[in-house]
Protein backbone atom coordinates (compact mmCIF):
# COMPACT_ATOMS: atom_id res chain seq x y z
CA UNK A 1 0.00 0.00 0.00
CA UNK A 2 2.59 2.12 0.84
CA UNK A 3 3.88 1.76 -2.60
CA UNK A 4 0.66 3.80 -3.93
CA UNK A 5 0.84 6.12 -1.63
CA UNK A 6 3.84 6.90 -2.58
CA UNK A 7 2.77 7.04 -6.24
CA UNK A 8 -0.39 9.34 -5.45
CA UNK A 9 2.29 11.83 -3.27
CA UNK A 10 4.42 12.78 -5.81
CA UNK A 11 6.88 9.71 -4.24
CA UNK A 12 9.64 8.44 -5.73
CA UNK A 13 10.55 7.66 -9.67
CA UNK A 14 11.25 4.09 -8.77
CA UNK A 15 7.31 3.90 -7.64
CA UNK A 16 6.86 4.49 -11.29
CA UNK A 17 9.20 2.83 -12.51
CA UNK A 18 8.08 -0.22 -10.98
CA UNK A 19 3.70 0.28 -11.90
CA UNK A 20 5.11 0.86 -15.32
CA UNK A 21 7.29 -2.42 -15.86
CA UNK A 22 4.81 -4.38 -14.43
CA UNK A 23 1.88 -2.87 -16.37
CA UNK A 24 3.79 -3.95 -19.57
CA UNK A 25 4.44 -7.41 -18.05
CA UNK A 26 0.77 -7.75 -17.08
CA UNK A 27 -1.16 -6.80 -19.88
CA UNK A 28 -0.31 -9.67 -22.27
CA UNK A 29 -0.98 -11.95 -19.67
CA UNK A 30 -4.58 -10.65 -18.66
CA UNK A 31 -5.73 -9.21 -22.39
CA UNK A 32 -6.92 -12.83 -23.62
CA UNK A 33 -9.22 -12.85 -20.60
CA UNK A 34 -10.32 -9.39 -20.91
CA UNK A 35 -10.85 -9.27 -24.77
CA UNK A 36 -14.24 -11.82 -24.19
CA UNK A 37 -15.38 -9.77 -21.37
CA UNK A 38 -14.85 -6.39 -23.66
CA UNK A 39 -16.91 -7.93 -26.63
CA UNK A 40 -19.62 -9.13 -23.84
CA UNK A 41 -19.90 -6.11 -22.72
CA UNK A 42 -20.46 -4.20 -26.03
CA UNK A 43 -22.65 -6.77 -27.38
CA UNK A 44 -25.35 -5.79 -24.59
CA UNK A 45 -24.75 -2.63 -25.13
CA UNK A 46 -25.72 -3.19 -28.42
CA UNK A 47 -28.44 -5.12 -27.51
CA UNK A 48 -29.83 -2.33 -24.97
CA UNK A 49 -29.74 -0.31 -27.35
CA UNK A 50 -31.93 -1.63 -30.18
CA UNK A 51 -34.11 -2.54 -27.54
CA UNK A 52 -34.67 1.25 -26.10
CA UNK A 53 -35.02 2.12 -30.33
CA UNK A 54 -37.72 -0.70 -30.51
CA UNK A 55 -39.82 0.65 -27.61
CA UNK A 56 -39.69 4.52 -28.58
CA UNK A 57 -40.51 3.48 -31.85
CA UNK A 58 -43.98 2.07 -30.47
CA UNK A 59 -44.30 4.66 -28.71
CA UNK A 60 -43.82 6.96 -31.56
CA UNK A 61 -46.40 4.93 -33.26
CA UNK A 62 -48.95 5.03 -30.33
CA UNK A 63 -48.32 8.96 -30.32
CA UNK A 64 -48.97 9.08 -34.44
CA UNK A 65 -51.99 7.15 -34.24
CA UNK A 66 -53.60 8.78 -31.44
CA UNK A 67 -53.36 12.37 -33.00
CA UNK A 68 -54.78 10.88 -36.36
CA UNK A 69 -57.28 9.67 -34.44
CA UNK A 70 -57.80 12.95 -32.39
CA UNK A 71 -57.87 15.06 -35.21
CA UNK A 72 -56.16 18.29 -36.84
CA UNK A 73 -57.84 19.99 -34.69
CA UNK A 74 -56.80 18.30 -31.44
CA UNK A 75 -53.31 18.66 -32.82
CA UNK A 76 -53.23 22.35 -33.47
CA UNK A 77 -54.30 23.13 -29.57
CA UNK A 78 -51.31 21.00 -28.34
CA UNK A 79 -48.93 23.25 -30.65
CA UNK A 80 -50.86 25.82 -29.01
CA UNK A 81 -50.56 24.51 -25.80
CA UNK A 82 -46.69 23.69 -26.22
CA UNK A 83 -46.08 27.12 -27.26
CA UNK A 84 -47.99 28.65 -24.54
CA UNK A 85 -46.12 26.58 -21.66
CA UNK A 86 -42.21 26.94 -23.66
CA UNK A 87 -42.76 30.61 -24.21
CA UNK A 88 -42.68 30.05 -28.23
CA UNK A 89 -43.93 31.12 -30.72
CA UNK A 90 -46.08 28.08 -32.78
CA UNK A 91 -43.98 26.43 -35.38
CA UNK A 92 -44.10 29.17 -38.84
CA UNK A 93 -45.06 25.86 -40.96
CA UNK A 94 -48.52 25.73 -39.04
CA UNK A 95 -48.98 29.61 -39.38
CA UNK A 96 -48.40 29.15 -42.89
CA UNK A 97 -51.35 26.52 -43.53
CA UNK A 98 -53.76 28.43 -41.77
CA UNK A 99 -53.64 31.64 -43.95
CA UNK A 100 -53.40 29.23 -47.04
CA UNK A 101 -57.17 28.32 -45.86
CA UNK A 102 -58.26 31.52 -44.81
């Protein structure tokens, strides 16, 4: 222990020295082991990930199909609504459908 504390002080160079050499004497030793356990771990990351995309994705299409089934108009008070509560301005694409109309 007293060979990291040494290390974390601003000890000795032969603290270093030493946690160096044995770093490079270590690591081909423990990288076939680790390798497996690195491509475990990124495979469920992987995995995690398409799952999260795979449930927003229903949700996205839960959120589509209830506003078609709302309504335009439905849809136009929650831009309203949005805007009201962010402190925005409604979106100039909407602004520009309703004068086409009008």
């Amino acid at each position: 222990m007293a060979l990291f504390d040494d290390v974390l002080s601003g000890g000795n160079w032969v603290a270093g020295l030493v946690i160096g050499v044995g770093a490079v004497v270590v690591l081909p030793l423990v990288a076939p082991i680790l390798r497996p356990v690195a491509k475990t771990a990124i495979k469920g990351g992987i995995l995690a990930y398409q799952g999260a995309a795979e449930l927003l994705e229903g949700v996205s299409d839960l959120v589509a199909e209830a506003a078609a089934e709302a309504g335009g108009e439905a849809t136009t008070q929650a831009f309203e609504g949005a805007a009201q509560a962010t402190g925005t301005a409604r979106p100039r694409r909407a602004r520009i459908r309703s004068e086409a109309r009008g």
